[in-house]
Protein backbone atom coordinates (compact mmCIF):
# COMPACT_ATOMS: atom_id res chain seq x y z
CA UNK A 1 135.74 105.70 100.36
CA UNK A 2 139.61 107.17 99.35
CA UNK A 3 138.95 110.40 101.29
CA UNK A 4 137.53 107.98 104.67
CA UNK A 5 141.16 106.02 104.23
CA UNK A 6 143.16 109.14 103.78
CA UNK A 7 141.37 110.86 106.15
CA UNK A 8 142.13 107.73 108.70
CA UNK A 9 145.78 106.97 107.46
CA UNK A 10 146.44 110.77 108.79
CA UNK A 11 144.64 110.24 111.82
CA UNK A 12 147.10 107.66 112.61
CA UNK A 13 149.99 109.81 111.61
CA UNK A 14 150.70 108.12 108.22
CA UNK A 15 150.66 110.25 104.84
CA UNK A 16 149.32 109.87 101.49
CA UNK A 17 150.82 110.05 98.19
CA UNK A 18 148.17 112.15 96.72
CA UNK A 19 147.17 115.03 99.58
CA UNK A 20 144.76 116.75 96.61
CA UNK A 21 141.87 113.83 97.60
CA UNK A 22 141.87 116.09 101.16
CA UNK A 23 140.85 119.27 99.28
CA UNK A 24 138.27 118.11 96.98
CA UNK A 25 134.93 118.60 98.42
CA UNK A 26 132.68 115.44 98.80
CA UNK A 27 130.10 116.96 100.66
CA UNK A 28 126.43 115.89 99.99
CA UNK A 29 123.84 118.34 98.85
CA UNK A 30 120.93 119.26 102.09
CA UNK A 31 117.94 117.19 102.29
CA UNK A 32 114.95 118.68 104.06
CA UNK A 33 115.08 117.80 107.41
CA UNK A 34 113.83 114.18 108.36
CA UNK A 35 114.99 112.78 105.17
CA UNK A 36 118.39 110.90 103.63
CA UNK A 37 120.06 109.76 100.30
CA UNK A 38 119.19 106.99 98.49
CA UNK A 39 119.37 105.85 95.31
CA UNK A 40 115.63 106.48 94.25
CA UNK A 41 115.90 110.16 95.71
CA UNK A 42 119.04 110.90 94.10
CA UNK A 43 117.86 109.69 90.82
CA UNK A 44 115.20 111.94 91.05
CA UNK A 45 116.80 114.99 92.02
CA UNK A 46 119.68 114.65 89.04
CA UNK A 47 116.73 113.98 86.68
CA UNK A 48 115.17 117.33 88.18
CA UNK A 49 118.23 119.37 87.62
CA UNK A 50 118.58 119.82 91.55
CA UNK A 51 121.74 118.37 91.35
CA UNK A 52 125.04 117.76 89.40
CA UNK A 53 125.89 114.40 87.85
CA UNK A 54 129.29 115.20 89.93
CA UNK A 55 127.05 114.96 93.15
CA UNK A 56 125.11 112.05 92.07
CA UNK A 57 128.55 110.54 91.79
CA UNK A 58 129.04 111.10 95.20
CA UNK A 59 125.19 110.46 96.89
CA UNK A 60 126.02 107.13 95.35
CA UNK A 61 129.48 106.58 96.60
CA UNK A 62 127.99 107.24 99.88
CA UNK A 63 124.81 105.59 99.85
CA UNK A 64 126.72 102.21 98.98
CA UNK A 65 129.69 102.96 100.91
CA UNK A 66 127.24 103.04 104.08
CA UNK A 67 125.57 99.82 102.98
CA UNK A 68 128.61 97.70 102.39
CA UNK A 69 129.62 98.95 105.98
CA UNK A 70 126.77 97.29 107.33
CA UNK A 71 126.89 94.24 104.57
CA UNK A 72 130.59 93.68 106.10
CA UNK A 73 129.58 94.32 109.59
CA UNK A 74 126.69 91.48 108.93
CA UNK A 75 128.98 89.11 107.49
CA UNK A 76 131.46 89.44 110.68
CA UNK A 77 128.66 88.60 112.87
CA UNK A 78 127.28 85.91 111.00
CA UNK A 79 130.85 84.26 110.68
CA UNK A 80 131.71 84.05 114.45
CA UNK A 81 127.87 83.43 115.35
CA UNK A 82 126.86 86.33 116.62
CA UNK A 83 123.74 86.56 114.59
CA UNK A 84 121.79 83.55 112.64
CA UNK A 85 121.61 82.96 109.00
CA UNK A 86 118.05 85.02 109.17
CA UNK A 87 118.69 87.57 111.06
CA UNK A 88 122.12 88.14 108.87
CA UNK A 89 119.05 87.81 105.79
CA UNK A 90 116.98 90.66 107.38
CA UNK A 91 120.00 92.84 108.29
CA UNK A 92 120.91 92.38 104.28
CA UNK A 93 117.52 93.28 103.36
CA UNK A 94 116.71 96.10 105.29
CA UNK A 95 120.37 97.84 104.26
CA UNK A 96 118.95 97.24 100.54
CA UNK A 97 116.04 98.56 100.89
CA UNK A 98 117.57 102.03 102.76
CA UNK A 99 120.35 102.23 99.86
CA UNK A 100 117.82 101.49 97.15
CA UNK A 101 114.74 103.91 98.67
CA UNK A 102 112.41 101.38 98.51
């Protein structure tokens, strides 16, 4: 989440105090094709030695980062009535159950 706000702080031609978070690589380890991160995969894959607890780190960071997106995103549309109180339920739901890998 840091390197998304630097990242967007430069875009709009601000700067950061602390340019090393641009240089650090947060990329997320290949899945084969057709599937994604969550936190049941992950788990899996650090308990298999595929991956680094460093990377977990990150695959988590992500995986939660993209759900509170959509958790905030929800919340917005709820609030000025753009969705109903179950749909805003299901939209909750089905963002758990992608983070979670369930």
């Amino acid at each position: 989440m840091l390197y998304e706000c630097a990242q967007s702080a430069l875009a709009k031609g601000f700067t950061i105090d602390e340019p090393r978070l641009l240089t650090l690589d947060f990329s997320l380890p290949q899945l084969p094709e057709g599937l994604s991160w969550n936190k049941k995969r992950a788990m899996a894959q650090f308990h298999e030695g595929n991956i680094t607890e460093r990377k977990l780190g990150y695959i988590l960071a992500s995986i939660e980062n993209d759900y509170t997106k959509i958790a905030w995103a929800a919340e917005d549309d709820l609030a000025s009535g753009k969705i109903t109180e179950q749909q805003y339920k299901v939209i909750i739901e089905q963002a758990k159950l992608v983070w979670l890998g369930e």
